[in-house]
N, C-alpha and C. Protein backbone atom coordinates (compact mmCIF):
# COMPACT_ATOMS: atom_id res chain seq x y z
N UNK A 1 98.80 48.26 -62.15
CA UNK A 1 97.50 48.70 -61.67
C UNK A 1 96.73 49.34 -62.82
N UNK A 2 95.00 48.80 -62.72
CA UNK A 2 94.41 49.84 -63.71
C UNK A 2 94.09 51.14 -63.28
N UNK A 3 93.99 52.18 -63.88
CA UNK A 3 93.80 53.65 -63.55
C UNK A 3 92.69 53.95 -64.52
N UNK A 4 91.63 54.21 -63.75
CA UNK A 4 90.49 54.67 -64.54
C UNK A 4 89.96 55.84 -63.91
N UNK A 5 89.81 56.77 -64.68
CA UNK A 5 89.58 58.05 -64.68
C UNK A 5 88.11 58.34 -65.18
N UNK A 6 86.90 58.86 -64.14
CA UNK A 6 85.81 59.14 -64.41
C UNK A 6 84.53 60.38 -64.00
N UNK A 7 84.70 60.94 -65.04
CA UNK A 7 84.12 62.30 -64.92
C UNK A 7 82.91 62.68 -65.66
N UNK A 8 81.60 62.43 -65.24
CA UNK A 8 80.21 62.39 -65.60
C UNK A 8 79.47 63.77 -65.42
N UNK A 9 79.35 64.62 -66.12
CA UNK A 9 78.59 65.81 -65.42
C UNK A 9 78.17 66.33 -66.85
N UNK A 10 77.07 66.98 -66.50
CA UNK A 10 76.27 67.93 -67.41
C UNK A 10 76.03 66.77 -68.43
N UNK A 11 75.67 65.83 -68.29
CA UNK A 11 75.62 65.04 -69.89
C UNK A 11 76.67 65.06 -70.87
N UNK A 12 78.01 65.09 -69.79
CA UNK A 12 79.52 64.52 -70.57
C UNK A 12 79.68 63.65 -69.62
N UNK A 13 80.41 63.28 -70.89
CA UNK A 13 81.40 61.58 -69.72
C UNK A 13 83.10 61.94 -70.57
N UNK A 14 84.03 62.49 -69.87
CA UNK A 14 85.09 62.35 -69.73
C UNK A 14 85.73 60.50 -69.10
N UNK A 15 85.90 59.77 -70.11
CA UNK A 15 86.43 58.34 -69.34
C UNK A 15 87.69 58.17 -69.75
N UNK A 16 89.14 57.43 -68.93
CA UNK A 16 90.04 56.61 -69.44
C UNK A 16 90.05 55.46 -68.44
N UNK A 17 90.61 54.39 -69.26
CA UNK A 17 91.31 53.09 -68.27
C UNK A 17 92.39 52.69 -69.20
N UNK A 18 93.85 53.03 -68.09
CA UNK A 18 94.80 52.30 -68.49
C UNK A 18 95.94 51.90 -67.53
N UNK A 19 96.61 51.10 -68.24
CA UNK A 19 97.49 50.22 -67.43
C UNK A 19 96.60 48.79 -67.21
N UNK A 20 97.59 47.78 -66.72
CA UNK A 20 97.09 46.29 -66.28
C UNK A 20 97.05 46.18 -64.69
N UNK A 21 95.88 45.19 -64.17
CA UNK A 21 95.70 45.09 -62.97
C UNK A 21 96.91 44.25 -62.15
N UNK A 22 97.70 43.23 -63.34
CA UNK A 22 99.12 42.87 -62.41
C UNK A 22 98.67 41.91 -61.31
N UNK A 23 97.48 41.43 -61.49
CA UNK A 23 96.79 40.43 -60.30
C UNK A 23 97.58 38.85 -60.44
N UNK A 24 97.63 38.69 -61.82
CA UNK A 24 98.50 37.41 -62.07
C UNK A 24 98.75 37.28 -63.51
N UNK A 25 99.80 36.68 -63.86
CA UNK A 25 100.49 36.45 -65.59
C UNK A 25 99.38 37.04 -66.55
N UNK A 26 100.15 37.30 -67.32
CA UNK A 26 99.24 37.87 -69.08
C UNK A 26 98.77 36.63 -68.93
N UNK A 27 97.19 36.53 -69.68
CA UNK A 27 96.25 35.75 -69.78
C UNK A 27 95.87 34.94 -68.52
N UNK A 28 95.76 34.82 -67.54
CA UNK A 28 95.41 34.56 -66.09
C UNK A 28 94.94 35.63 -65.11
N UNK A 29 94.90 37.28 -65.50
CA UNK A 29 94.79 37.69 -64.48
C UNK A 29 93.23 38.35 -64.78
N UNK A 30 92.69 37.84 -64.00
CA UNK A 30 91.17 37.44 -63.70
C UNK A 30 90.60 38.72 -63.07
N UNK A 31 91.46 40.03 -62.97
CA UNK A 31 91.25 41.24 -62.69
C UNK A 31 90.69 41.98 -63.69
N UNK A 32 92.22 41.76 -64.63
CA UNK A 32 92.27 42.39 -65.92
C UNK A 32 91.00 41.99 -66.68
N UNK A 33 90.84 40.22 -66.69
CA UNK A 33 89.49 40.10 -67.56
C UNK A 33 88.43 41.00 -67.33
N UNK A 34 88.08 41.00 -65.59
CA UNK A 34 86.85 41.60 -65.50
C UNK A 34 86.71 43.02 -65.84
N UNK A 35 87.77 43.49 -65.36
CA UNK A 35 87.56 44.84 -66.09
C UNK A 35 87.64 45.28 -67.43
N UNK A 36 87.94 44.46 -67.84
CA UNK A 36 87.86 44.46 -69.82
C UNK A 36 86.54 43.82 -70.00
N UNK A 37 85.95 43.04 -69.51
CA UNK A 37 84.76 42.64 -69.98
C UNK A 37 83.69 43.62 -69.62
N UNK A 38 84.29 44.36 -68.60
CA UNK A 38 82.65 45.69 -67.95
C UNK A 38 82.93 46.90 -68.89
N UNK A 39 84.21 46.83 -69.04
CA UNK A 39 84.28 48.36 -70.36
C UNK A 39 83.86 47.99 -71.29
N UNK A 40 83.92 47.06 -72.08
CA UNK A 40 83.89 46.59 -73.87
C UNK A 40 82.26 46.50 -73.66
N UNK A 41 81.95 45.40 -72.28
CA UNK A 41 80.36 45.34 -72.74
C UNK A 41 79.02 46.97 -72.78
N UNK A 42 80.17 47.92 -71.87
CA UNK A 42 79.43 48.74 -71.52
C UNK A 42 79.62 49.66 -73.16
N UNK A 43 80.81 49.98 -73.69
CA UNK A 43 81.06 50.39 -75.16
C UNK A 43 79.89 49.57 -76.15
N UNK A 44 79.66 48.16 -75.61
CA UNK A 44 79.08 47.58 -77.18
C UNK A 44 77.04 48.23 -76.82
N UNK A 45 76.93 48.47 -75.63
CA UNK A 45 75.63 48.71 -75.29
C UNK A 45 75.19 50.63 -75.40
N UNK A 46 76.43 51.33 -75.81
CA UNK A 46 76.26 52.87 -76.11
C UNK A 46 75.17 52.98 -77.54
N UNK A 47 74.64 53.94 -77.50
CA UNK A 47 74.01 54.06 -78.69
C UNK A 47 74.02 55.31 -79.59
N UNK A 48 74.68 56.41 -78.54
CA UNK A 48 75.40 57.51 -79.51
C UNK A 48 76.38 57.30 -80.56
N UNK A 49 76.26 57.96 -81.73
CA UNK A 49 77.14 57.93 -82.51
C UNK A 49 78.08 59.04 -82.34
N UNK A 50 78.04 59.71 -81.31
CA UNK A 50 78.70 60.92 -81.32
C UNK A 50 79.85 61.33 -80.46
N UNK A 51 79.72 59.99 -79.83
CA UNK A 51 81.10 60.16 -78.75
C UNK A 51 82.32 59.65 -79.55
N UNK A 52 83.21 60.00 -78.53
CA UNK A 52 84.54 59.51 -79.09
C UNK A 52 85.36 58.77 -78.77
N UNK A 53 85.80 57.63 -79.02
CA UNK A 53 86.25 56.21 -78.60
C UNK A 53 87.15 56.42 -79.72
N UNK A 54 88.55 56.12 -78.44
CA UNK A 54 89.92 55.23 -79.01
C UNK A 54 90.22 54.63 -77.67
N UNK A 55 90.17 53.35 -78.84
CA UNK A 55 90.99 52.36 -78.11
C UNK A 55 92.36 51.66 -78.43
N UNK A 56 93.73 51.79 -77.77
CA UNK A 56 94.78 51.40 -78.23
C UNK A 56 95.92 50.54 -76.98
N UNK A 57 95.84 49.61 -77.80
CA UNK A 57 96.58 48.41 -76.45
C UNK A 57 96.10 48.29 -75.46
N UNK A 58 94.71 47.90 -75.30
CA UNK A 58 93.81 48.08 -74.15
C UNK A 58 93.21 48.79 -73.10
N UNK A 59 94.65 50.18 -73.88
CA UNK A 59 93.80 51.27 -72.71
C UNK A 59 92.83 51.90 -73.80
N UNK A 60 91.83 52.86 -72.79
CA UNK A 60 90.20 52.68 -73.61
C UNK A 60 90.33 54.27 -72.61
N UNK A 61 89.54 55.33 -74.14
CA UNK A 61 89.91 57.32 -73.75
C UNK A 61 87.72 57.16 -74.22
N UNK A 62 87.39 57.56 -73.87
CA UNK A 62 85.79 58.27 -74.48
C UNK A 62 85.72 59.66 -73.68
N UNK A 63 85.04 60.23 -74.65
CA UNK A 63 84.38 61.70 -74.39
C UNK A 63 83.54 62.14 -75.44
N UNK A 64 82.48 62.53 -74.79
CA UNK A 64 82.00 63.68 -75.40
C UNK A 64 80.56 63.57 -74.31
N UNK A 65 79.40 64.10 -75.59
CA UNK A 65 77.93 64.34 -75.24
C UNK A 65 77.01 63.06 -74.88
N UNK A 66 76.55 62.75 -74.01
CA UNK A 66 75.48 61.74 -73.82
C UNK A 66 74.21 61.72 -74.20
N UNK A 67 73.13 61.01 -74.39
CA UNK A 67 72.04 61.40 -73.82
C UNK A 67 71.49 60.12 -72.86
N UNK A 68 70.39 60.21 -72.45
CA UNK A 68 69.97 59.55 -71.19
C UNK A 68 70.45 57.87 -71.37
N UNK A 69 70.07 57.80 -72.53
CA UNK A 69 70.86 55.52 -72.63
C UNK A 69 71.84 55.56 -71.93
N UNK A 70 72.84 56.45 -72.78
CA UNK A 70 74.03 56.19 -72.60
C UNK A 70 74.87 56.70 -71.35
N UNK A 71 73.90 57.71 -70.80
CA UNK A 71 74.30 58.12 -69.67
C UNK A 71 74.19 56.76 -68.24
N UNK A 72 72.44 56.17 -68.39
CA UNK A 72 72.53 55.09 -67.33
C UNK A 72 73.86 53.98 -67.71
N UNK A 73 74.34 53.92 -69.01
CA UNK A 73 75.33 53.08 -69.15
C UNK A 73 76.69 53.10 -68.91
N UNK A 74 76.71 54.06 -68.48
CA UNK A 74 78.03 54.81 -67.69
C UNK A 74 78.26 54.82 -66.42
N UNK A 75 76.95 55.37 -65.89
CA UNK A 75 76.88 55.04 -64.53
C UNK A 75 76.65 53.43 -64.08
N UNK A 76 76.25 52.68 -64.65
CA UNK A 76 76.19 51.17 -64.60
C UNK A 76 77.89 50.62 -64.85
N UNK A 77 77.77 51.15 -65.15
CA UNK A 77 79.48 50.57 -65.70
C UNK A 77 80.88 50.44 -64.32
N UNK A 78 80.09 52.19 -63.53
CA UNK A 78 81.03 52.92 -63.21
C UNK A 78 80.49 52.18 -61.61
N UNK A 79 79.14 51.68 -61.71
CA UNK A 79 79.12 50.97 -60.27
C UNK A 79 79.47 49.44 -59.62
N UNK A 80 79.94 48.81 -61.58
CA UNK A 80 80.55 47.48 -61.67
C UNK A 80 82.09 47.17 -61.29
N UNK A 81 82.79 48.43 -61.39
CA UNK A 81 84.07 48.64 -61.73
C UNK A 81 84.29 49.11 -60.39
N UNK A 82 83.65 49.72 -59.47
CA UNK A 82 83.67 50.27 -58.19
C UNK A 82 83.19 48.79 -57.41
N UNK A 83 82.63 47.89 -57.77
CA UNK A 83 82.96 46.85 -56.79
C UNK A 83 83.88 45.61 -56.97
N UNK A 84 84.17 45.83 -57.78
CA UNK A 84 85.82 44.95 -58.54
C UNK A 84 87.27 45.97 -57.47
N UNK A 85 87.22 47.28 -57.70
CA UNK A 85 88.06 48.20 -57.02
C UNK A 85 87.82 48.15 -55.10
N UNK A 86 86.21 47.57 -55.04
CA UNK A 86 86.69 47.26 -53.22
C UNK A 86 87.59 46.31 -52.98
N UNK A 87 87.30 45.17 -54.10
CA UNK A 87 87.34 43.41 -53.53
C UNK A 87 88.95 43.67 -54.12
N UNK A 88 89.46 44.70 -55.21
CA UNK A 88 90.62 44.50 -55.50
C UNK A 88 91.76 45.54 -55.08
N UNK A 89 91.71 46.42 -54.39
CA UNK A 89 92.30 47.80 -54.36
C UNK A 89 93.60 48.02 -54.85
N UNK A 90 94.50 46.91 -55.08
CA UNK A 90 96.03 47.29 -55.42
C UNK A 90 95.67 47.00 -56.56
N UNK A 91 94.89 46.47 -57.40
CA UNK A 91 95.04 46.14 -58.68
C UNK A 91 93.96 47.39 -59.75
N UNK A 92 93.02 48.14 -58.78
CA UNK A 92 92.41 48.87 -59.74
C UNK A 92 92.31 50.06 -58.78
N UNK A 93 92.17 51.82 -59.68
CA UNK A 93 91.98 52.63 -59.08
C UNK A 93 90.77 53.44 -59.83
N UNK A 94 90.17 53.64 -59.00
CA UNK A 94 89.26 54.78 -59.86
C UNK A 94 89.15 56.24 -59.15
N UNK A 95 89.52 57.08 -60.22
CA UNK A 95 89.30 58.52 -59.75
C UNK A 95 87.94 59.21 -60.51
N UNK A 96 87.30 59.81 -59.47
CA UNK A 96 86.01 60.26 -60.47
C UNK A 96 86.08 62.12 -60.12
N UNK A 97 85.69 62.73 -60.66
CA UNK A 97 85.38 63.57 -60.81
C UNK A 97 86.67 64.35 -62.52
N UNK A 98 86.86 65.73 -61.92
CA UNK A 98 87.50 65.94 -62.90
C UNK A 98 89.29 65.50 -63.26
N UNK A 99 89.26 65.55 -64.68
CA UNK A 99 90.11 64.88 -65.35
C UNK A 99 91.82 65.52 -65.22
């Protein structure tokens, strides 16, 4: 299962996603894609230089300060990933608030 952890307040974004969705085989599971394709695209569309991104073996940590771009891009992110988590529930979890 993925575990994504999301905590937006005051113009921070506390984020993680890790673990695999386990929907079907490495390279087939059509879970995992989508949710790798809504994080990476939502990372390549940030425009702060000031946050902090590591990414290692596909799980993906950010934090810090926002400002307004990057804030709607979080919340966009966080409402893509919340309808992947209805249609999928054993394969993705999201917890939002604090970390």
């Amino acid at each position: 299962m993925i575990e994504i952890k999301f905590n937006l307040s005051n113009k921070r974004i506390e984020f993680s996603s890790v673990g695999h969705a386990d929907f079907a085989d490495y390279g087939k599971d059509v879970v995992c894609a989508a949710v790798s394709s809504i994080i990476i695209g939502a990372l390549n569309a940030l425009k702060s230089e000031e946050l902090d991104i590591k990414i290692k073996k596909g799980d993906v940590k950010v934090s810090g300060n926002l400002n307004s771009h990057d804030e709607i891009v979080f919340e966009t992110m966080l409402m893509q990933l919340k309808t992947i988590e209805d249609q999928y529930p054993n394969n993705l979890k999201i917890n939002e608030g604090s970390n």
